[in-house]
C-alpha atoms as a PDB file:
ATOM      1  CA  UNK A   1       0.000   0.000   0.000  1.00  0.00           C
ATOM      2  CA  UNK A   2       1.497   3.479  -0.893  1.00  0.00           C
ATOM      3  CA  UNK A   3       0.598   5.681   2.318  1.00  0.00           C
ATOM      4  CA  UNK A   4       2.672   8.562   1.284  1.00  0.00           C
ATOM      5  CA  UNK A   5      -0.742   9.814  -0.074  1.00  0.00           C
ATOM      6  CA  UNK A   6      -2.184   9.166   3.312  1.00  0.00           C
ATOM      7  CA  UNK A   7       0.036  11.505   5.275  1.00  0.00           C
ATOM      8  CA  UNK A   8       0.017  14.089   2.240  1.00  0.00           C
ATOM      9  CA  UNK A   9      -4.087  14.670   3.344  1.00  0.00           C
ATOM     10  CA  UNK A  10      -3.399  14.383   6.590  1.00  0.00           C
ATOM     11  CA  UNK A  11      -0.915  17.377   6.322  1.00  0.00           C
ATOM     12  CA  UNK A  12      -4.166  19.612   5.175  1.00  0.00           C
ATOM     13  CA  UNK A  13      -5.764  19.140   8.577  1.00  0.00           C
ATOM     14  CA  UNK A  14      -3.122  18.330  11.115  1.00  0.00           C
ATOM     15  CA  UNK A  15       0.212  19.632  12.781  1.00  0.00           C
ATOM     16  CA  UNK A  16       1.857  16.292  13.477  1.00  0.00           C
ATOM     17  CA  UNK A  17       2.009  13.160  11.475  1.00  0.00           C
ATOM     18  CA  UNK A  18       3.032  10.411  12.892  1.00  0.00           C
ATOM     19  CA  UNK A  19       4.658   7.093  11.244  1.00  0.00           C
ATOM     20  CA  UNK A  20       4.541   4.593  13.361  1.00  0.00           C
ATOM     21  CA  UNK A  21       8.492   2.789  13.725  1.00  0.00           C
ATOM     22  CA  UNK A  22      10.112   5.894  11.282  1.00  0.00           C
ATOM     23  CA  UNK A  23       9.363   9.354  12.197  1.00  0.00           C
ATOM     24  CA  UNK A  24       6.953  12.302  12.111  1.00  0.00           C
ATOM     25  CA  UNK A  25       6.424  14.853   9.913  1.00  0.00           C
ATOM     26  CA  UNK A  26       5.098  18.309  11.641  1.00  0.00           C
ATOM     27  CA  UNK A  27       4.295  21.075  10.207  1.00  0.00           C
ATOM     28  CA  UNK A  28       4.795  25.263  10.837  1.00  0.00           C
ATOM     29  CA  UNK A  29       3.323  28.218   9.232  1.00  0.00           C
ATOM     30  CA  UNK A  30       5.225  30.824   7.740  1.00  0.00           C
ATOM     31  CA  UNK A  31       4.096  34.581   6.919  1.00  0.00           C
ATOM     32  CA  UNK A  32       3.503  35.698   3.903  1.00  0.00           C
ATOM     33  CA  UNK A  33       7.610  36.547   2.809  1.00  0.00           C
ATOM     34  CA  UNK A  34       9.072  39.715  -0.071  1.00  0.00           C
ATOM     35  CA  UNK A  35      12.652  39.170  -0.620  1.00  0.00           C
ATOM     36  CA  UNK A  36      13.602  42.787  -1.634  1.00  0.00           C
ATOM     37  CA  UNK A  37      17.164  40.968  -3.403  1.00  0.00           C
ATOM     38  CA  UNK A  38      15.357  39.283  -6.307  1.00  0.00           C
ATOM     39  CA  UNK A  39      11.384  40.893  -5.749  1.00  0.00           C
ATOM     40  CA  UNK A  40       9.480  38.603  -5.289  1.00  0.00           C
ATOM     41  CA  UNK A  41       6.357  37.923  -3.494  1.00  0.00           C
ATOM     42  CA  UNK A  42       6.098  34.299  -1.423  1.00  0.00           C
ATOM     43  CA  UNK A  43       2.189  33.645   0.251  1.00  0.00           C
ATOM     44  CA  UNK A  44       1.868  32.147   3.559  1.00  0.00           C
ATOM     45  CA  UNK A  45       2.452  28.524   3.532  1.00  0.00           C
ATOM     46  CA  UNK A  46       3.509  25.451   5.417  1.00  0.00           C
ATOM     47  CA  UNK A  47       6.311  24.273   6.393  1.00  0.00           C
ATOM     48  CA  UNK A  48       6.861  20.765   6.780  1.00  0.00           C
ATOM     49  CA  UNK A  49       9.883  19.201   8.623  1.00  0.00           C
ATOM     50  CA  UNK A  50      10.543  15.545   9.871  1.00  0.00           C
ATOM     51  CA  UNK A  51      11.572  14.351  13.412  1.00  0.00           C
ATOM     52  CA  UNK A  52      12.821  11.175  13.678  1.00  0.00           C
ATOM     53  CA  UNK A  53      12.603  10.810  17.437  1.00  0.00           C
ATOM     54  CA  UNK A  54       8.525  10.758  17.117  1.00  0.00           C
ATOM     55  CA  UNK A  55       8.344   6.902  16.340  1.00  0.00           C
ATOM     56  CA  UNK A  56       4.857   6.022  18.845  1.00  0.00           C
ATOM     57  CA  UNK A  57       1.524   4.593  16.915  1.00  0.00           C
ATOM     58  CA  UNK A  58      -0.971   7.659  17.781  1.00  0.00           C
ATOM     59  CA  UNK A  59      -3.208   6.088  15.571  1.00  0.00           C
ATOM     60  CA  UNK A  60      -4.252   8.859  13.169  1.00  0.00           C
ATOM     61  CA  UNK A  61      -2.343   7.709   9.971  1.00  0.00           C
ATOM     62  CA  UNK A  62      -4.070   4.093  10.775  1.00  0.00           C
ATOM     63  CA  UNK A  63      -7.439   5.050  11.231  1.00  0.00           C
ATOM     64  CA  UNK A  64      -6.960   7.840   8.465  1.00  0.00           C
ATOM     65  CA  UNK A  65      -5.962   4.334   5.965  1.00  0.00           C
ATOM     66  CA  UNK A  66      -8.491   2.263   8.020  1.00  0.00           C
ATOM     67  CA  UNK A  67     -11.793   4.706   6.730  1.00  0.00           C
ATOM     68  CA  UNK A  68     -10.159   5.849   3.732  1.00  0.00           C
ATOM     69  CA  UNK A  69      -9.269   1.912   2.263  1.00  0.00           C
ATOM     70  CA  UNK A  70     -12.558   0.876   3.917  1.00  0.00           C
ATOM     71  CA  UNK A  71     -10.633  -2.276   6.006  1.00  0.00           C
ATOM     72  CA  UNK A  72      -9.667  -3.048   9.616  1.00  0.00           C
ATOM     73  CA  UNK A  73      -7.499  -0.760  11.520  1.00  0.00           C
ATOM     74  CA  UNK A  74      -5.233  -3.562  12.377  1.00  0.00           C
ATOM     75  CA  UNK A  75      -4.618  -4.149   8.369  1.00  0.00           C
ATOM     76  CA  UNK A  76      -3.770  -0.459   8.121  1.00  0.00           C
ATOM     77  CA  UNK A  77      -1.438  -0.845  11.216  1.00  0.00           C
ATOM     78  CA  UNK A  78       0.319  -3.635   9.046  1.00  0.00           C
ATOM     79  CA  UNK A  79      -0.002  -1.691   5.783  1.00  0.00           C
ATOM     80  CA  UNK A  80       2.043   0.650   7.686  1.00  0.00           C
ATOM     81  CA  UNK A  81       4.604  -1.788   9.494  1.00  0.00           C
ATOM     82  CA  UNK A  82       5.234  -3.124   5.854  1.00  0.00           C
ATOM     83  CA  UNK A  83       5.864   0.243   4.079  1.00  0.00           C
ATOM     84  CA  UNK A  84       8.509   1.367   6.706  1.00  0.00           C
ATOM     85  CA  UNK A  85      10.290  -1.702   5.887  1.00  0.00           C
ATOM     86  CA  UNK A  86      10.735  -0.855   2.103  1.00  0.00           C
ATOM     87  CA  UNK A  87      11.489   2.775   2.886  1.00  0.00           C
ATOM     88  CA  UNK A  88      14.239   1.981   4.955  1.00  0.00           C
ATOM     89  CA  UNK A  89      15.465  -1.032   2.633  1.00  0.00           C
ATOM     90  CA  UNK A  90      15.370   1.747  -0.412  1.00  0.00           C
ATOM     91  CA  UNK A  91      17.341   4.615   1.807  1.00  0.00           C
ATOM     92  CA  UNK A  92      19.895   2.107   2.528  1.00  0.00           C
ATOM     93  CA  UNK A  93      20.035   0.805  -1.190  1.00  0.00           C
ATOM     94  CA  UNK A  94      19.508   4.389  -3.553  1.00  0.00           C
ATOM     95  CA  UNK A  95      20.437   6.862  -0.462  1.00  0.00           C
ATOM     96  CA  UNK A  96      17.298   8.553  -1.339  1.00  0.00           C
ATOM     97  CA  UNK A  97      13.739   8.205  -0.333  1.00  0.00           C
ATOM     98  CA  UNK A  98      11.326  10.521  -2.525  1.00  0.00           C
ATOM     99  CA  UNK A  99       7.793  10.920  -1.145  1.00  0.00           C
ATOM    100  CA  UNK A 100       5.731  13.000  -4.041  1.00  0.00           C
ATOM    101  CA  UNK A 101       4.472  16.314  -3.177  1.00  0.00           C
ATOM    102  CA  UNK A 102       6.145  15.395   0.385  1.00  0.00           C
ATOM    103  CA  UNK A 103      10.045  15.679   0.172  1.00  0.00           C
ATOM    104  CA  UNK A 104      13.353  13.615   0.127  1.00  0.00           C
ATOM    105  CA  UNK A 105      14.788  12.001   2.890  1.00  0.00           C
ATOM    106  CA  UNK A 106      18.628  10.885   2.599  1.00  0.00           C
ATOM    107  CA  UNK A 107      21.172   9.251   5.294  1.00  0.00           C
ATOM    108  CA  UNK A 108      24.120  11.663   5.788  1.00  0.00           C
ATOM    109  CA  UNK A 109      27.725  11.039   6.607  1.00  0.00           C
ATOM    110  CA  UNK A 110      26.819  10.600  10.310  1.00  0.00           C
ATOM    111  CA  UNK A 111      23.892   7.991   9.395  1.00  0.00           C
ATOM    112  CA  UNK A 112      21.130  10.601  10.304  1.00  0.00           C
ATOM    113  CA  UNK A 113      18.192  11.164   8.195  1.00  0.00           C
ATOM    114  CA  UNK A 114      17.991  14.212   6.485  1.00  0.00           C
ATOM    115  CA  UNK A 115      14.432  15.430   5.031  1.00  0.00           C
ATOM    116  CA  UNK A 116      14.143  17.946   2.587  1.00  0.00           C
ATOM    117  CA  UNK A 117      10.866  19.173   1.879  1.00  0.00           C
ATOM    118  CA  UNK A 118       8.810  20.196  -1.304  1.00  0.00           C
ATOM    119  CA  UNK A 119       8.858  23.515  -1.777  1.00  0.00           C
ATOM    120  CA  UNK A 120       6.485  23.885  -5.033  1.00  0.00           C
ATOM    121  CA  UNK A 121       3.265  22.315  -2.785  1.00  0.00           C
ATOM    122  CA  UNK A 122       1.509  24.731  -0.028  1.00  0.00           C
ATOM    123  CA  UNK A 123      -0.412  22.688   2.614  1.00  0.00           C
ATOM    124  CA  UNK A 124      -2.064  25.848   4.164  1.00  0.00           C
ATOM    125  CA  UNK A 125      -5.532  25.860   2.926  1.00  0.00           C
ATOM    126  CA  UNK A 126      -6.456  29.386   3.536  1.00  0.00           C
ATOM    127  CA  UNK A 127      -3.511  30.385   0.099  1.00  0.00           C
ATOM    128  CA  UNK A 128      -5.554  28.273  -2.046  1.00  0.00           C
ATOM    129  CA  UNK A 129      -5.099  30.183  -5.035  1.00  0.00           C
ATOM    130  CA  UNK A 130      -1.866  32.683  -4.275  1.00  0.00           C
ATOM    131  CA  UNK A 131       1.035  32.033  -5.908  1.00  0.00           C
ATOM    132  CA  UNK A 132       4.396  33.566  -5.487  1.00  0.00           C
ATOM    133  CA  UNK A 133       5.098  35.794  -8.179  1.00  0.00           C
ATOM    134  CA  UNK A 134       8.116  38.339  -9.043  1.00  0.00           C
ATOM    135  CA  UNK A 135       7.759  42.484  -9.801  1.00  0.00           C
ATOM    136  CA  UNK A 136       9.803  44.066 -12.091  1.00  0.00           C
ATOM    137  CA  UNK A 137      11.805  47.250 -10.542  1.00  0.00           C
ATOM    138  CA  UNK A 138      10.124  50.489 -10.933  1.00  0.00           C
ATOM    139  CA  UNK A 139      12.533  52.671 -12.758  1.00  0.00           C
ATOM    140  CA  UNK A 140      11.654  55.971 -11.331  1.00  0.00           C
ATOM    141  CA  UNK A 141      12.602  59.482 -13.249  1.00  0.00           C
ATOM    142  CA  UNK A 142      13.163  63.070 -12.510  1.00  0.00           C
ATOM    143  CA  UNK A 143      11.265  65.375 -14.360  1.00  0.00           C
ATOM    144  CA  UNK A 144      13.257  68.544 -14.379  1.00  0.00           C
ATOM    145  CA  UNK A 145      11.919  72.158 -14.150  1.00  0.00           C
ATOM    146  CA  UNK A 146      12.799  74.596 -16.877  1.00  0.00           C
ATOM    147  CA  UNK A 147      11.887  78.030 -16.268  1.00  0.00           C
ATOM    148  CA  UNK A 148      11.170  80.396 -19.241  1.00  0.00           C
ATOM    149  CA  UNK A 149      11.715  83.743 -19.180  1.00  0.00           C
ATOM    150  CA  UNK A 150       8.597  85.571 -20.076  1.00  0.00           C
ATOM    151  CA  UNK A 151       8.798  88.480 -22.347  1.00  0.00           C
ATOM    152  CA  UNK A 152       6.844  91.604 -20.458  1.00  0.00           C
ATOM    153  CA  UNK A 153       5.211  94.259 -22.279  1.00  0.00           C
ATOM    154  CA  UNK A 154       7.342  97.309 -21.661  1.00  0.00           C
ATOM    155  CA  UNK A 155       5.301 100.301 -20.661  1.00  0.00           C
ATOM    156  CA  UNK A 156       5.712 103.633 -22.381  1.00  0.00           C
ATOM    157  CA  UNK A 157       4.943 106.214 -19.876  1.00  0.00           C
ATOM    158  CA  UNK A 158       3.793 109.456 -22.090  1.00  0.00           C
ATOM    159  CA  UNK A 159       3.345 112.782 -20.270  1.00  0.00           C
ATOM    160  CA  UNK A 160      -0.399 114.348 -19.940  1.00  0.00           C
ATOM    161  CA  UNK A 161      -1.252 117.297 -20.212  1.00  0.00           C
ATOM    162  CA  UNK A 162      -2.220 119.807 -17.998  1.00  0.00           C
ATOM    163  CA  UNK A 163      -6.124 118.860 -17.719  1.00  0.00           C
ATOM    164  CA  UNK A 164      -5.793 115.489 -16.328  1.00  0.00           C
ATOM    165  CA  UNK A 165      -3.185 116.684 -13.383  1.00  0.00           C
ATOM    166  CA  UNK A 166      -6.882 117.566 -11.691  1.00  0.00           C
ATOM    167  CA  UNK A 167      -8.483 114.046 -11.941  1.00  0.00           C
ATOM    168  CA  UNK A 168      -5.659 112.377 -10.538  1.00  0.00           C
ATOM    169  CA  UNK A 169      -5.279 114.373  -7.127  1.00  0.00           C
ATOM    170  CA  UNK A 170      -8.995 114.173  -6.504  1.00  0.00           C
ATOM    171  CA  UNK A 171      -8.565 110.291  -7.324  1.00  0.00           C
ATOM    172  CA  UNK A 172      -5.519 109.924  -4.911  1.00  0.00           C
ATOM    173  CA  UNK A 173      -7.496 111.792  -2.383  1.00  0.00           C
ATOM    174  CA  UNK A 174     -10.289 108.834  -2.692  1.00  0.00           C
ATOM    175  CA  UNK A 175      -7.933 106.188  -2.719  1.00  0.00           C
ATOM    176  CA  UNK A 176      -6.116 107.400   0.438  1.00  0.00           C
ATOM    177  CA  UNK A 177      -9.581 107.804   2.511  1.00  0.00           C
ATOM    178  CA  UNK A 178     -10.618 104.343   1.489  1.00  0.00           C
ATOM    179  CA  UNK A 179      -7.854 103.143   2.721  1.00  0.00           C
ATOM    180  CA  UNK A 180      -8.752 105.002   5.825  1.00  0.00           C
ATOM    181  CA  UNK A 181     -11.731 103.904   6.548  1.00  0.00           C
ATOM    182  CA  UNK A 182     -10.476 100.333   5.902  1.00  0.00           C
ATOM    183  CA  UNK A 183      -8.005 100.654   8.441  1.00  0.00           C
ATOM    184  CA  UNK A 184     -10.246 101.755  11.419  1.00  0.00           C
ATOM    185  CA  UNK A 185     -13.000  99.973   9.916  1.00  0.00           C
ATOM    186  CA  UNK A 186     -11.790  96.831   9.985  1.00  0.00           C
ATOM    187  CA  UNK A 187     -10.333  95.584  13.818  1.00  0.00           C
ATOM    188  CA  UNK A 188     -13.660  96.906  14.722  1.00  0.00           C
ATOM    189  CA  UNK A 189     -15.412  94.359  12.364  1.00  0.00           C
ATOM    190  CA  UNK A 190     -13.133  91.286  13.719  1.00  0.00           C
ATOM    191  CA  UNK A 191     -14.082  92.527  17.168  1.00  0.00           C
ATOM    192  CA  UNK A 192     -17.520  92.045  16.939  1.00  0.00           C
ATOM    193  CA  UNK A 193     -17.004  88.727  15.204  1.00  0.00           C
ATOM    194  CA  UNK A 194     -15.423  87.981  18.398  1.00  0.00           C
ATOM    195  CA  UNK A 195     -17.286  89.201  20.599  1.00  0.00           C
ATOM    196  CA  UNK A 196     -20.911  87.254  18.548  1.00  0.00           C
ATOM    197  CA  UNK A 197     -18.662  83.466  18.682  1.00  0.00           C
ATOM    198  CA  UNK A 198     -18.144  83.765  22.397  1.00  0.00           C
ATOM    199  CA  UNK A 199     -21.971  84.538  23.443  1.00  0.00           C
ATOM    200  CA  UNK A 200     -22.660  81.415  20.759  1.00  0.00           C
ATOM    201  CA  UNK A 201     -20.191  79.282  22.643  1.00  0.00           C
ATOM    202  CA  UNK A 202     -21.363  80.401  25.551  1.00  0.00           C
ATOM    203  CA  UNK A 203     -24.677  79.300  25.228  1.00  0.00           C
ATOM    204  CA  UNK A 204     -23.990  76.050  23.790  1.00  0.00           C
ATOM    205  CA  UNK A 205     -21.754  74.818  26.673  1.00  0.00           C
ATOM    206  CA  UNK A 206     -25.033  76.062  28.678  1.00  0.00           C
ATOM    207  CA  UNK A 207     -27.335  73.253  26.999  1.00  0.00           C
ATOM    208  CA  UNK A 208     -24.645  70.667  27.362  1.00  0.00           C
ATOM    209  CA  UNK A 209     -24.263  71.174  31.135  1.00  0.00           C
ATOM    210  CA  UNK A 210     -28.246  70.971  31.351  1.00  0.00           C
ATOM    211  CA  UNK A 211     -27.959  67.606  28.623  1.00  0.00           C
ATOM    212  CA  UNK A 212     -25.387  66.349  31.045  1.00  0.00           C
ATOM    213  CA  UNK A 213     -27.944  66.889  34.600  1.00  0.00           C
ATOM    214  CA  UNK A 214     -30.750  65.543  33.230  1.00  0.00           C
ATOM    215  CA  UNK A 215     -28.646  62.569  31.390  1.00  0.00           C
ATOM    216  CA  UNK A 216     -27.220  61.790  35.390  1.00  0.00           C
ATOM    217  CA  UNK A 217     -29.996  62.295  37.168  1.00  0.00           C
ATOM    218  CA  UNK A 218     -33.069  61.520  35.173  1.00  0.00           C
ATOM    219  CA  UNK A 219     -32.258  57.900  33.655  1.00  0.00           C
ATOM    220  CA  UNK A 220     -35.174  55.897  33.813  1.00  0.00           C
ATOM    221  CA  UNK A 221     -34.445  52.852  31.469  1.00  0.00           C
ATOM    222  CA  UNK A 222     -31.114  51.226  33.051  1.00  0.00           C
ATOM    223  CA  UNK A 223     -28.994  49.515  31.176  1.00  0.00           C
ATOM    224  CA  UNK A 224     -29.627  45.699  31.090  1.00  0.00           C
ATOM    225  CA  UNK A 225     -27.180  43.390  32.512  1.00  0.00           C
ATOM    226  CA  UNK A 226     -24.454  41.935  30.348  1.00  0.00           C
ATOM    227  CA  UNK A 227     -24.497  38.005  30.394  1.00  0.00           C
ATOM    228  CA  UNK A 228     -21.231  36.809  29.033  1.00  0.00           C
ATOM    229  CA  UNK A 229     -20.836  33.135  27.661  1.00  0.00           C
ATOM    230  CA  UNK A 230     -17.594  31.195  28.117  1.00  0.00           C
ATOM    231  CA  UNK A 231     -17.305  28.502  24.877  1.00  0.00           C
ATOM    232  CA  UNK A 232     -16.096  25.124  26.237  1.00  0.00           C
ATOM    233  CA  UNK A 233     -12.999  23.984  25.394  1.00  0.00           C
ATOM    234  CA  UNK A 234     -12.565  20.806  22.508  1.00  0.00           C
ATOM    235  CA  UNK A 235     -10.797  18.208  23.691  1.00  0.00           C
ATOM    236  CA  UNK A 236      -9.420  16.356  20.783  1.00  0.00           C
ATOM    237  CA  UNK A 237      -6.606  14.464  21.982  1.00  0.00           C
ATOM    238  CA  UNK A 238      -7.142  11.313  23.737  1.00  0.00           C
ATOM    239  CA  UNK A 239      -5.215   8.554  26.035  1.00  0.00           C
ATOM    240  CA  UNK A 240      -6.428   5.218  24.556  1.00  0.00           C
ATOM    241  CA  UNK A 241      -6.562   2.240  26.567  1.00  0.00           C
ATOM    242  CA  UNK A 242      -7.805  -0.061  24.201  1.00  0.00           C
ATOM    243  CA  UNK A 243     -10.668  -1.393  21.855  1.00  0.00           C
ATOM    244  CA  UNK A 244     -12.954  -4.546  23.368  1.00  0.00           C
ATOM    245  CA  UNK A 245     -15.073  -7.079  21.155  1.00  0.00           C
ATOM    246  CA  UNK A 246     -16.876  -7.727  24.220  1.00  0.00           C
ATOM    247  CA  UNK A 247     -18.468  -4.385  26.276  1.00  0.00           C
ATOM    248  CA  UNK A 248     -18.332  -6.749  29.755  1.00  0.00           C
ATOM    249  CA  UNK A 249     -14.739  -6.266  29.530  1.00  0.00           C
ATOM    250  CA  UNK A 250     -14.982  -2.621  28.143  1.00  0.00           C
ATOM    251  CA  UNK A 251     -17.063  -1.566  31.143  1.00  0.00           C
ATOM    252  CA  UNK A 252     -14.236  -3.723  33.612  1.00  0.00           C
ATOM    253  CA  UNK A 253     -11.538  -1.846  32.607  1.00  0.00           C
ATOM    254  CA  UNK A 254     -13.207   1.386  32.594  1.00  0.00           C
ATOM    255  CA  UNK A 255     -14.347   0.929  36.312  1.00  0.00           C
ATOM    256  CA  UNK A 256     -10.560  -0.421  36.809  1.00  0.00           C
ATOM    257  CA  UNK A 257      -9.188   2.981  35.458  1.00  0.00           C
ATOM    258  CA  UNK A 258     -11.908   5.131  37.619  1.00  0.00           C
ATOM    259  CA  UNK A 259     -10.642   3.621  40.791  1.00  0.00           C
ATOM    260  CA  UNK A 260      -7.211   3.887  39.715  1.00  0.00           C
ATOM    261  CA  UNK A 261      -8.107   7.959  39.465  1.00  0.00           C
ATOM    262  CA  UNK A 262      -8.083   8.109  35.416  1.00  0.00           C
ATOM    263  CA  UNK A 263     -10.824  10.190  33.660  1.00  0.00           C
ATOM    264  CA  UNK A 264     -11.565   7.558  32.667  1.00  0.00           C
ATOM    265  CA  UNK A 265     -14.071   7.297  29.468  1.00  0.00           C
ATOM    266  CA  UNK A 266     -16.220   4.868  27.406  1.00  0.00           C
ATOM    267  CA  UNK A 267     -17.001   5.825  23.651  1.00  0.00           C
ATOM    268  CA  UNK A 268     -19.816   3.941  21.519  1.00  0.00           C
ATOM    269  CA  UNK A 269     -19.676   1.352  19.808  1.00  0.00           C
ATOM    270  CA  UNK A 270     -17.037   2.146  16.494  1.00  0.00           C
ATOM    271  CA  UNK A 271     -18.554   1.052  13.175  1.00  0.00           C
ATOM    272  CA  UNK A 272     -15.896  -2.020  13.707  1.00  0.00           C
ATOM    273  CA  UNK A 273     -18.075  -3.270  16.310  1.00  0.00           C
ATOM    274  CA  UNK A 274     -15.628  -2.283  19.233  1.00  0.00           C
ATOM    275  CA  UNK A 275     -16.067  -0.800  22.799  1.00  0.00           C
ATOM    276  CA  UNK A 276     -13.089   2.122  23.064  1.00  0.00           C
ATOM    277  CA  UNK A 277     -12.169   2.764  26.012  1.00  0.00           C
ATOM    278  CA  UNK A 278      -9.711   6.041  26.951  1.00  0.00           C
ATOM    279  CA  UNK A 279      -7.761   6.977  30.167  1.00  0.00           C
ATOM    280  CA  UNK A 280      -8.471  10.509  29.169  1.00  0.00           C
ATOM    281  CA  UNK A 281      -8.799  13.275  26.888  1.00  0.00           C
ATOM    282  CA  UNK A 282      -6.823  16.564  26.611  1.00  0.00           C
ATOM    283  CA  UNK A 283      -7.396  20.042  24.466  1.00  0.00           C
ATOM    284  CA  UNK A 284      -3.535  20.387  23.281  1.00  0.00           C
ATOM    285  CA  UNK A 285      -1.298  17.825  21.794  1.00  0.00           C
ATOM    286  CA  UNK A 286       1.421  18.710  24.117  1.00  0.00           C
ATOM    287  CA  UNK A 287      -0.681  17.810  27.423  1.00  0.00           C
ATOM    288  CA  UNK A 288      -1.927  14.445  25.780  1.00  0.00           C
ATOM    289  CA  UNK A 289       1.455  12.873  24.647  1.00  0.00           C
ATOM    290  CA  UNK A 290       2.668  14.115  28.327  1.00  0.00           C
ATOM    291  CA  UNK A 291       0.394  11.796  29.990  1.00  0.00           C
ATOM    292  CA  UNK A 292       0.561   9.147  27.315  1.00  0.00           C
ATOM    293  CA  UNK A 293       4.038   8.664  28.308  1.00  0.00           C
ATOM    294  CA  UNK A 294       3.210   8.521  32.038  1.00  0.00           C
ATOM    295  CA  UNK A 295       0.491   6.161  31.497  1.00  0.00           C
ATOM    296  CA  UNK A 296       2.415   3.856  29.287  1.00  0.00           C
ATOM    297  CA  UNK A 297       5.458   4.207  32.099  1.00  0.00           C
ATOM    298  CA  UNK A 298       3.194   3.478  35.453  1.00  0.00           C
ATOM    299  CA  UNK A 299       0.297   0.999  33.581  1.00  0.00           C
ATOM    300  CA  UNK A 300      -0.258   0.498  30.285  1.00  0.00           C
ATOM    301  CA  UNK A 301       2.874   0.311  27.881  1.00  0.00           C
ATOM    302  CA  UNK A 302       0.798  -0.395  25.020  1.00  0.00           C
ATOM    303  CA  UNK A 303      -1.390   3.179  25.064  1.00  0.00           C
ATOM    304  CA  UNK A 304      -1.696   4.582  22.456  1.00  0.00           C
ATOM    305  CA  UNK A 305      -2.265   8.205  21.178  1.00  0.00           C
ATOM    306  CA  UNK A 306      -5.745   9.239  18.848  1.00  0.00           C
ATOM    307  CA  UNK A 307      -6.535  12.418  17.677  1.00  0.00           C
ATOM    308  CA  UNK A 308     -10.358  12.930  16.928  1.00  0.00           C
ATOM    309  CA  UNK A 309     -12.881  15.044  18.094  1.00  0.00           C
ATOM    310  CA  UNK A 310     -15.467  13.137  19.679  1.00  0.00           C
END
């Protein structure tokens, strides 16, 4: 069976995929990225990177096959075993493992893996349809100024004669007692502009103090109370203690593991016709593959990890 299609639509969904007896492959997202150098424009995305010390069956790539192939999650679990094999076997033969649309994985000098991911493939739903893309530099010019000198119209001043010397003092005379009157005439017109915008402001700061009294000491229709809603928390990471044909023994260990001070919990019957039973369940995957490896250390080494909302 090729799973490497199997973890590839896992990758959509989930942070951490493990393969059970090689490695996991997790995955971080990155911004949105300009690289000012060679302009160009990179959408978010995410990055995938592989950790070879993650190794435990959490059951997500086996129940992922199980649905998906429509058979028994114990032939998926074998599926699995049996693929490992032949990646290792063709590391160790060609030095290099490609997974399509995944990455390579190589041994280096120091017989360490080495993964190198895909970079053309983006498994960050939400930059569906962004592609990176590169802008051409913006040549920018300088438009420069040129004054012209305008020609002006020179002005041939001819002498009058003697009748006109009359018009022009009684015109001079005007234009001097305009300019009188414009002088004295005008502070007194800013003065009373003055004088009209502080009675104006006056009176409106009146009606706001009064808005303001009867606002504080006239309400008659309070407020109503706020009632604030806290959402509950998913927990989608669970502490599995096994999967019983027969619910007798599912309800026996599930009384065991209350006694024993578990959270104990029984989920219905699967469409496999088994009785799940779970130490626990926890909202991060942090806090859940803490306690798997208590529980596996103090009761149960066979636990096992499954991520699912119930």
């Amino acid at each position: 069976m090729n799973i490497e299609h199997h973890i590839a639509q896992l990758l959509y969904r989930h942070q951490c995929v493990i393969v059970p007896g090689f490695g996991a492959f997790l995955t971080e997202i990155q911004s949105a990225k300009w690289v000012e150098s060679s302009h160009s424009f990179f959408p978010p995305k995410k990055l995938i990177s592989f950790n070879t010390n993650i190794k435990n069956n959490d059951g997500l790539l086996a129940n992922h096959i199980a649905n998906v192939e429509k058979t028994s999650y114990s032939y998926a679990v074998s599926a699995i075993q049996h693929e490992v094999l032949n990646w290792k076997n063709n590391i160790e033969q060609n030095a290099v493992l490609s997974l399509k649309n995944i990455g390579e994985l190589s041994m280096n000098t120091e017989n360490h893996l080495v993964f190198k991911p895909a970079e053309q493939h983006n498994y960050l739903t939400s930059s569906f349809g962004l592609s990176s893309f590169v802008s051409p530099l913006i040549k920018r010019e300088v438009a420069q100024h040129i004054e012209t000198a305008e020609e002006k119209e020179v002005i041939v001043l001819q002498p009058e004669t003697s009748n006109s010397r009359s018009y022009l003092k009684y015109a001079a005379i005007f234009v001097l007692g305009l300019g009188l009157t414009g002088s004295v005439g005008y502070p007194l017109y800013q003065k009373e502009i003055a004088n009209q915008q502080i009675l104006v402001e006056k009176a409106v700061q009146k009606q706001v103090e009064t808005k303001i009294q009867e606002a504080t000491f006239f309400i008659q229709n309070p407020l109503p109370a706020v009632t604030l809603s806290i959402k509950e928390t998913k927990m989608s990471y669970h502490v599995m203690a096994g999967a019983f044909r027969e619910e007798k023994n599912a309800e026996k260990i599930f009384k065991r593991l209350s006694n024993l001070g578990y959270k104990a919990k029984r989920i219905p019957q699967n469409k496999h016709g088994l009785y799940p039973v779970l130490y626990g369940s926890y909202a991060t995957f942090a806090e859940a593959e803490k306690a798997k490896k208590e529980i596996q250390e103090k009761d149960n080494p066979e636990a096992w990890l499954l991520i699912e909302s119930l």
